[in-house]
Every structure is written in C-alpha cells, then in structure tokens.
N, C-alpha and C. Protein backbone atom coordinates (compact mmCIF):
# COMPACT_ATOMS: atom_id res chain seq x y z
N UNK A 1 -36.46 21.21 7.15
CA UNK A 1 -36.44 19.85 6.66
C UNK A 1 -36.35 18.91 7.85
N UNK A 2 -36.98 18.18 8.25
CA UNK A 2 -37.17 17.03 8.91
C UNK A 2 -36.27 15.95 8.79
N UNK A 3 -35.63 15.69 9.60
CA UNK A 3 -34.72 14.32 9.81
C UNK A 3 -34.84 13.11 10.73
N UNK A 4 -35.03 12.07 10.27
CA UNK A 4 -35.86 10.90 10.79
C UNK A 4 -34.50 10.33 10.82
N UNK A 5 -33.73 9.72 12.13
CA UNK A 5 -32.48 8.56 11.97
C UNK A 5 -33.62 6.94 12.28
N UNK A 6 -32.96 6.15 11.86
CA UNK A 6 -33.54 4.49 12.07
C UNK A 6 -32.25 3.90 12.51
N UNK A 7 -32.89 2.94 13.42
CA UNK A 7 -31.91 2.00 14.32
C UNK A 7 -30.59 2.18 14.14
N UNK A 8 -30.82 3.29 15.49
CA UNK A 8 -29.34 4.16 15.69
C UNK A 8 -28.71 3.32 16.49
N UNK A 9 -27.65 3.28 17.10
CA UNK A 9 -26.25 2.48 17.36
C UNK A 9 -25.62 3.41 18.04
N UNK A 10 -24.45 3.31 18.51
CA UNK A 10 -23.73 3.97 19.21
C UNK A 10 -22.78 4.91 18.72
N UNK A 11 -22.56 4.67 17.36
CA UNK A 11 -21.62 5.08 16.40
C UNK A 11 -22.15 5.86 15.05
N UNK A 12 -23.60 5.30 14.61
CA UNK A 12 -23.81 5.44 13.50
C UNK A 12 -25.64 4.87 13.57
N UNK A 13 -26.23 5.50 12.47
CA UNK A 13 -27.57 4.95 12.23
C UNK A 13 -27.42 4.54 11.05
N UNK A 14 -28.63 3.01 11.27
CA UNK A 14 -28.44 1.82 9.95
C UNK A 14 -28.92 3.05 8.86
N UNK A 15 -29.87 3.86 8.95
CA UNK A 15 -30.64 4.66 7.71
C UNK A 15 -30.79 5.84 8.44
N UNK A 16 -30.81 6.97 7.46
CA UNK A 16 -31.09 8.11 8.04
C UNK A 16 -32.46 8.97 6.58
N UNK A 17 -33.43 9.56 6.89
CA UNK A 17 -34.64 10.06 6.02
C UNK A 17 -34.64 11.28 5.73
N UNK A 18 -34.31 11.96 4.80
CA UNK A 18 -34.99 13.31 4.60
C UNK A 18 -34.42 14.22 3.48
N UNK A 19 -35.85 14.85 3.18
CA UNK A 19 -35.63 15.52 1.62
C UNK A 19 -36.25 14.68 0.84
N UNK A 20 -36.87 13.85 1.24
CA UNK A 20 -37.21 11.80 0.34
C UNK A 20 -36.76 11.29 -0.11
N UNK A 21 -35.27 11.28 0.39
CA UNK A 21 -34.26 10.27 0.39
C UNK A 21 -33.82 9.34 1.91
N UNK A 22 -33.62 8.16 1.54
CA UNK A 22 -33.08 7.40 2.70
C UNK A 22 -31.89 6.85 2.18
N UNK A 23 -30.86 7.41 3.00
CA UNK A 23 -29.36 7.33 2.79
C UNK A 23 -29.03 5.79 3.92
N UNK A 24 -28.70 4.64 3.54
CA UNK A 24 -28.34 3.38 4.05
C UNK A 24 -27.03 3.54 4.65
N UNK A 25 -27.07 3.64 5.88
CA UNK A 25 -25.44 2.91 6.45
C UNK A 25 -24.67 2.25 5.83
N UNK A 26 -23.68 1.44 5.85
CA UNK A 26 -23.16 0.04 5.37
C UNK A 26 -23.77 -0.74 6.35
N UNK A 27 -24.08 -1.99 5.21
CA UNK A 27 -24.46 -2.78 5.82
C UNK A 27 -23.93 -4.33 6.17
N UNK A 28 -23.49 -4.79 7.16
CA UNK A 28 -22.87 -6.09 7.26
C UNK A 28 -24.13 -7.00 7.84
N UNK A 29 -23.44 -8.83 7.50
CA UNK A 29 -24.04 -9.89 8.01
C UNK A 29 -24.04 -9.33 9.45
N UNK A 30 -25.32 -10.18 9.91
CA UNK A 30 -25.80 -10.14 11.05
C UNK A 30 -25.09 -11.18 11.94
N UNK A 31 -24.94 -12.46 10.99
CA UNK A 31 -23.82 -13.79 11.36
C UNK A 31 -22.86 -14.44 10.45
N UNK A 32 -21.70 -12.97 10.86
CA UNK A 32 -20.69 -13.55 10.19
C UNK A 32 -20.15 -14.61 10.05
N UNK A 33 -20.36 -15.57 10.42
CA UNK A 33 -19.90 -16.71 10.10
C UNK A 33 -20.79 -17.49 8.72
N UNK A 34 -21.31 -17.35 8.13
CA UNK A 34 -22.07 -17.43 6.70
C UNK A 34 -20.97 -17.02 5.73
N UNK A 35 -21.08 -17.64 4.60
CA UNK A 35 -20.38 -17.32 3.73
C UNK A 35 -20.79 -16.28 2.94
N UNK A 36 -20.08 -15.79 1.66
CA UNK A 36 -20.34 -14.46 1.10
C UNK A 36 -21.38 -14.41 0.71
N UNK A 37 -22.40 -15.39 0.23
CA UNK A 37 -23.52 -15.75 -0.41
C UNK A 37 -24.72 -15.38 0.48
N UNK A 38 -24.28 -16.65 1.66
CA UNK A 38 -25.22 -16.01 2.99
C UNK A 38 -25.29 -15.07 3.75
N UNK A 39 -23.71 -14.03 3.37
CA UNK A 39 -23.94 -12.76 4.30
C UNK A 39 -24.89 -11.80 3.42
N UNK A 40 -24.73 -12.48 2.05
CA UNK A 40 -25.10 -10.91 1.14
C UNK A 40 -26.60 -10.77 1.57
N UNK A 41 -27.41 -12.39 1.47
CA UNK A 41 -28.76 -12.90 1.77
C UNK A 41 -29.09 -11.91 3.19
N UNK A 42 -27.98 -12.12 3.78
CA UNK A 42 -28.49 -11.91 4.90
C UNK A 42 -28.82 -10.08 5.24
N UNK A 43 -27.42 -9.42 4.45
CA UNK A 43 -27.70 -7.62 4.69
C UNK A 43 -28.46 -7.19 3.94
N UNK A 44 -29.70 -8.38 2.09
CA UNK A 44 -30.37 -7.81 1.85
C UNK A 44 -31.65 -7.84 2.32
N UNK A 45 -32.02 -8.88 3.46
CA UNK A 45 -32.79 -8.90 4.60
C UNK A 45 -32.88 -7.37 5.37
N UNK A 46 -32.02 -6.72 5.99
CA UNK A 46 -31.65 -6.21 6.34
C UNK A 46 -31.94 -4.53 5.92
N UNK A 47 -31.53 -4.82 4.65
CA UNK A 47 -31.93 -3.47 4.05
C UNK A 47 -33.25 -3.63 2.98
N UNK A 48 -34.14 -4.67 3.16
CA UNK A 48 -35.63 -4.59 2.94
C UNK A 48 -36.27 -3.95 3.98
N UNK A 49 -35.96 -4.19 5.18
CA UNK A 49 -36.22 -4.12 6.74
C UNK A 49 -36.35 -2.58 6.89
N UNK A 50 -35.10 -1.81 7.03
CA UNK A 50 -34.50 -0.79 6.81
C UNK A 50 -35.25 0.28 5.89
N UNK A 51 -35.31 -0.02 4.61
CA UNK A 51 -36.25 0.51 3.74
C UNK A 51 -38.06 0.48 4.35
N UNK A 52 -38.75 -0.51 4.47
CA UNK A 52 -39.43 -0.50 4.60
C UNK A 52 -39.87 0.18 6.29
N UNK A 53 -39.10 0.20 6.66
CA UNK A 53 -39.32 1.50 8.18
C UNK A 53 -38.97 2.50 7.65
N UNK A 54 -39.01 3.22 6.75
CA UNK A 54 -38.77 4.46 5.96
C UNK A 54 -39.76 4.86 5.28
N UNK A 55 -39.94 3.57 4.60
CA UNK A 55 -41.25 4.21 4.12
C UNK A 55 -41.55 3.22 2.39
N UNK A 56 -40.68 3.15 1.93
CA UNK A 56 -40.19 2.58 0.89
C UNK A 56 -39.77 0.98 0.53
N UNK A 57 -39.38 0.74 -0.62
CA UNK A 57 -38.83 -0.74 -0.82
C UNK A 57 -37.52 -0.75 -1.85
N UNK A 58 -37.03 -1.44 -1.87
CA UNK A 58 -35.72 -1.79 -3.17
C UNK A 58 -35.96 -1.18 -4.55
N UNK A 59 -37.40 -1.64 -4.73
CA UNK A 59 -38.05 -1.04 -6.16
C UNK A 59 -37.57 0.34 -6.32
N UNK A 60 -37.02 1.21 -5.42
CA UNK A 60 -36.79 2.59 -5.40
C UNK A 60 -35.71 3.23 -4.82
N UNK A 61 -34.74 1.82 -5.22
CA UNK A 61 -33.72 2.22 -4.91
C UNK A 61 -32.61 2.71 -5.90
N UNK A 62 -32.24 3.80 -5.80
CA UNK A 62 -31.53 5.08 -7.09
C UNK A 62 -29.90 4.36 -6.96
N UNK A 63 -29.08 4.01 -6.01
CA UNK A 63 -27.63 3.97 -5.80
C UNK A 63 -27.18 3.20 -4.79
N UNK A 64 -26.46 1.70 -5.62
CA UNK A 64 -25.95 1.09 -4.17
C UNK A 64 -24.17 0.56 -4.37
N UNK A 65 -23.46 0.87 -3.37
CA UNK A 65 -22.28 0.13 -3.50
C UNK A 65 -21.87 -0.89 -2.49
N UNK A 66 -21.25 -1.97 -3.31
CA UNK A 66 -21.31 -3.20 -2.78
C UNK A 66 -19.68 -3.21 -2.39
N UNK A 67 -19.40 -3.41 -1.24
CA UNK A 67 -18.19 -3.73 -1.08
C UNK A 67 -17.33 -5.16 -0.78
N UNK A 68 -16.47 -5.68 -1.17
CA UNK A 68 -15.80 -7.07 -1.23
C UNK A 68 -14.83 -6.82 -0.30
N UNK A 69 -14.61 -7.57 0.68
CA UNK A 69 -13.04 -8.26 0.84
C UNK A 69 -12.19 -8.59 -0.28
N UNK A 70 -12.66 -9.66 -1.03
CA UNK A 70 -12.33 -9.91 -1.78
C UNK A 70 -12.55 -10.00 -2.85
N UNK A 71 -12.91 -9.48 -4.03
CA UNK A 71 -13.23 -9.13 -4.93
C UNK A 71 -13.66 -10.27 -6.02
N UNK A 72 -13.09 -11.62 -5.80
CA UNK A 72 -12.79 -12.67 -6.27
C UNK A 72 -14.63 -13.23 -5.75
N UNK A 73 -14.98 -12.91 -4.74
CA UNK A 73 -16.41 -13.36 -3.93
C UNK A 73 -17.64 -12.71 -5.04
N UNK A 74 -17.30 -12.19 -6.09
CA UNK A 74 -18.18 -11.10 -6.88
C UNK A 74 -19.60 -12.46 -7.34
N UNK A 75 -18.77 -13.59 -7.65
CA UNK A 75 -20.00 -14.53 -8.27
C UNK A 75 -20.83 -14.37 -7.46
N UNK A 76 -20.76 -14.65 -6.06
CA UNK A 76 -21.29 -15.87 -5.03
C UNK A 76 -22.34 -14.46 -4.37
N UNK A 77 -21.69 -13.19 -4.39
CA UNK A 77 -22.52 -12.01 -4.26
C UNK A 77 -23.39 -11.90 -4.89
N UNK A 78 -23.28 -11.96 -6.19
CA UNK A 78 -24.22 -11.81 -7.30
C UNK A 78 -25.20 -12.54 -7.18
N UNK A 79 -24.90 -13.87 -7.03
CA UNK A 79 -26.28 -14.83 -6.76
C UNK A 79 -27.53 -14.42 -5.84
N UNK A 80 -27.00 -14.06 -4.46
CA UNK A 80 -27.80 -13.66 -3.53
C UNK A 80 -28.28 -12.18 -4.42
N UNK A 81 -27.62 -11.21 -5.10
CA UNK A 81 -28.43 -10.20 -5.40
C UNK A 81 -29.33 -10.44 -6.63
N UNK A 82 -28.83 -10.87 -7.30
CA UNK A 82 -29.82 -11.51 -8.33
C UNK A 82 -31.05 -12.56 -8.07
N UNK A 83 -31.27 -13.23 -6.72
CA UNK A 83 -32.45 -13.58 -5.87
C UNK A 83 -33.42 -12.35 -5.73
N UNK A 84 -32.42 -11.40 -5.00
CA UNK A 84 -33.33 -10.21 -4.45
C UNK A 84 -34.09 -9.32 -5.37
N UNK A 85 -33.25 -9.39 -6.32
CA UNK A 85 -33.15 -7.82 -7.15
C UNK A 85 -34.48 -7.85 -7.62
N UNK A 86 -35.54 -6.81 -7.94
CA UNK A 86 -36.45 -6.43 -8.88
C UNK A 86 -35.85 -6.22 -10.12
N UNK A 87 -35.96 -7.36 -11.12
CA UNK A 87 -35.52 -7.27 -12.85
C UNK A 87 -36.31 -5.47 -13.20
N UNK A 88 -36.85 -5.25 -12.89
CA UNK A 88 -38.07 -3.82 -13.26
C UNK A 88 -37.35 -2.93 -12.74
N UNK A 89 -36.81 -2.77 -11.32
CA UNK A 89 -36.35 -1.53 -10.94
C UNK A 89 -34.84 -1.71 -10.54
N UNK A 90 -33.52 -2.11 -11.42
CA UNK A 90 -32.72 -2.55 -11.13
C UNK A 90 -31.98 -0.91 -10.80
N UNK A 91 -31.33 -0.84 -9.64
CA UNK A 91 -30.49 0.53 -9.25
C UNK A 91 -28.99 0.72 -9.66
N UNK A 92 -28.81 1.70 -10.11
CA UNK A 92 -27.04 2.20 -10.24
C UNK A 92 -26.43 1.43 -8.83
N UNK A 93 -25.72 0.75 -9.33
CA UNK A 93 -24.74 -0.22 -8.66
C UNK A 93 -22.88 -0.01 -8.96
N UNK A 94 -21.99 0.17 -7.66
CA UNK A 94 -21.28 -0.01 -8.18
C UNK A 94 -20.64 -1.51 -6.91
N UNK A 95 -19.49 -2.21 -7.37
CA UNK A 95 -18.57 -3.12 -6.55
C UNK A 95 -17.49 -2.74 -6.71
N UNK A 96 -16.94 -2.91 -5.33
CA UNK A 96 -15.40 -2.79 -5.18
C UNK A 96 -14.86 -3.76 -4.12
N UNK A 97 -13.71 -3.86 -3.97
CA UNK A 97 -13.03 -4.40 -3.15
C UNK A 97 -12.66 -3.24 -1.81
N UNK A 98 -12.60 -3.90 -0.58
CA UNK A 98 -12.01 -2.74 -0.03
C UNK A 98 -11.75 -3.38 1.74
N UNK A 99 -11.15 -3.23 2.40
CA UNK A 99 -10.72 -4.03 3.87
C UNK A 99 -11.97 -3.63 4.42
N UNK A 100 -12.90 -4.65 5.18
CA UNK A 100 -13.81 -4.16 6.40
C UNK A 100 -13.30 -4.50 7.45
N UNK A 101 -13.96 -3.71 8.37
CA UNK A 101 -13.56 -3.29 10.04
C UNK A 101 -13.71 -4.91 10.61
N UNK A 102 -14.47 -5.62 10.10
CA UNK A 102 -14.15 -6.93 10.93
C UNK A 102 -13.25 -8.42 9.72
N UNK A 103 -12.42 -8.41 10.32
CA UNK A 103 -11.67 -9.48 9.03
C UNK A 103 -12.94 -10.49 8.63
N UNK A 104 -13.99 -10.53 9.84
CA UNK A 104 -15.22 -12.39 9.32
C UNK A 104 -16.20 -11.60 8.39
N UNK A 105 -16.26 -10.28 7.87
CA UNK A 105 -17.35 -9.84 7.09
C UNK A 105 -16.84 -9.56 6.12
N UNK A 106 -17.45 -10.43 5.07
CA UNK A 106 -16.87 -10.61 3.14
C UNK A 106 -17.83 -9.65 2.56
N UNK A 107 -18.82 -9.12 3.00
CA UNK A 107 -19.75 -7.88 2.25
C UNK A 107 -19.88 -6.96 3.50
N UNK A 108 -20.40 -5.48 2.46
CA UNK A 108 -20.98 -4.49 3.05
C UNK A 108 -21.81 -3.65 2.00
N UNK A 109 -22.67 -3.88 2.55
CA UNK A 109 -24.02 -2.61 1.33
C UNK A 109 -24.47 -1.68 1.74
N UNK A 110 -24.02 -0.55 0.80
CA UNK A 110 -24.51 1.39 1.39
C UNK A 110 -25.72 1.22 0.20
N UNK A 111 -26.03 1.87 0.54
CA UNK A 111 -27.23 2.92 -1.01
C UNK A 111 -28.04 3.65 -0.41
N UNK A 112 -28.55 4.74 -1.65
CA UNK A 112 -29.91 5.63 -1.71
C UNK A 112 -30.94 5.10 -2.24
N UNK A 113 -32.55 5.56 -1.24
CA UNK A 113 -33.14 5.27 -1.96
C UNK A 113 -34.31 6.24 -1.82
N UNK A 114 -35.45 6.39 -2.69
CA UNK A 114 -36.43 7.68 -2.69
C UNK A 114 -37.21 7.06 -2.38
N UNK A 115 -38.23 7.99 -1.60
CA UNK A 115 -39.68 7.69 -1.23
C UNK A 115 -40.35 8.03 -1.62
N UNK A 116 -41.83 7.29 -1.81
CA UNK A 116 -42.64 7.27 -2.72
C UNK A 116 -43.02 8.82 -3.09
C-alpha cells in the first residue's frame, strides 16, 4: 500500500493518502487573530487546498470533527460551515469543546475523506 504524506511540518503532516482515504491533520487559522467565524473560513480554505492535492474535494468527505475552545462559538462556526458545506454531500460531523495548543485559536478541523 502506498503512502503519500502532504505538507509535512516538523511535527506532523496537514494530510496523509492511502487505501483511498485522506486522513486530515487538525486544522487551525492560518491568522489567528480572526475571529471564530474567520478562523473557521479560513481552515475551510485550507482543507479545500489539502483535499484537492490528494486528489479529491469536500463533496467526499465521510467524517469531520470540529473542535471549540469554546463551545458557546458553535453559531458563528456554523455560519462559515454552512457557506462551505455542499447541501448534497453533507459528512458525519461531530463538535466538541476541547483546550487548543495555542490559547488565539477558537477552531480546529480533523476529517476523512475518500477518493474518487
């Protein structure tokens, strides 16, 4: 089986490929200083990007979890994902609350997704 990593890091790769699945890192704002709305905008930039150097798009995406600082930010998240989202191929989603590694980042987005 073949394993493809994408924009690896020092620590971790944003996506990793194989089996025809692309397993997503977490994903944070690029400029944390945006609010929850604009970070979400901003990591689903990010993981269109991500996907589509894989091979794939959102449309095919099977599993994503959204993580909060604050859990209370769930509207202002929603907005930006409900911009993005394909109404047609909406994915198993879950949200939670949970501390991220940098106190200025109010989101983080993991998921799976299959290739064509």
């Amino acid at each position: 089986m073949a394993i493809r990593r994408l924009a690896e890091e020092e620590r971790l790769s944003g996506a990793v490929v194989a089996n025809g699945l692309v397993w997503l890192a977490g994903q944070v704002a690029d400029d944390a200083s945006l609010d929850v709305e604009g970070q979400t905008a901003d990591i689903l930039r990010q993981i269109d990007a991500l996907l589509a150097e894989a091979g794939t798009d959102k449309s095919r995406l099977l599993t994503v979890t959204v993580v909060l600082a604050d859990i209370r930010d769930a509207p202002a998240m929603n907005r930006a994902w409900d911009r993005w989202l394909n109404p047609a191929a909406k994915p198993a989603r879950m949200t939670i609350q949970g501390a991220l590694v940098d106190p200025r980042w109010r989101v983080e987005i993991t998921g799976v997704a299959a290739l064509p």
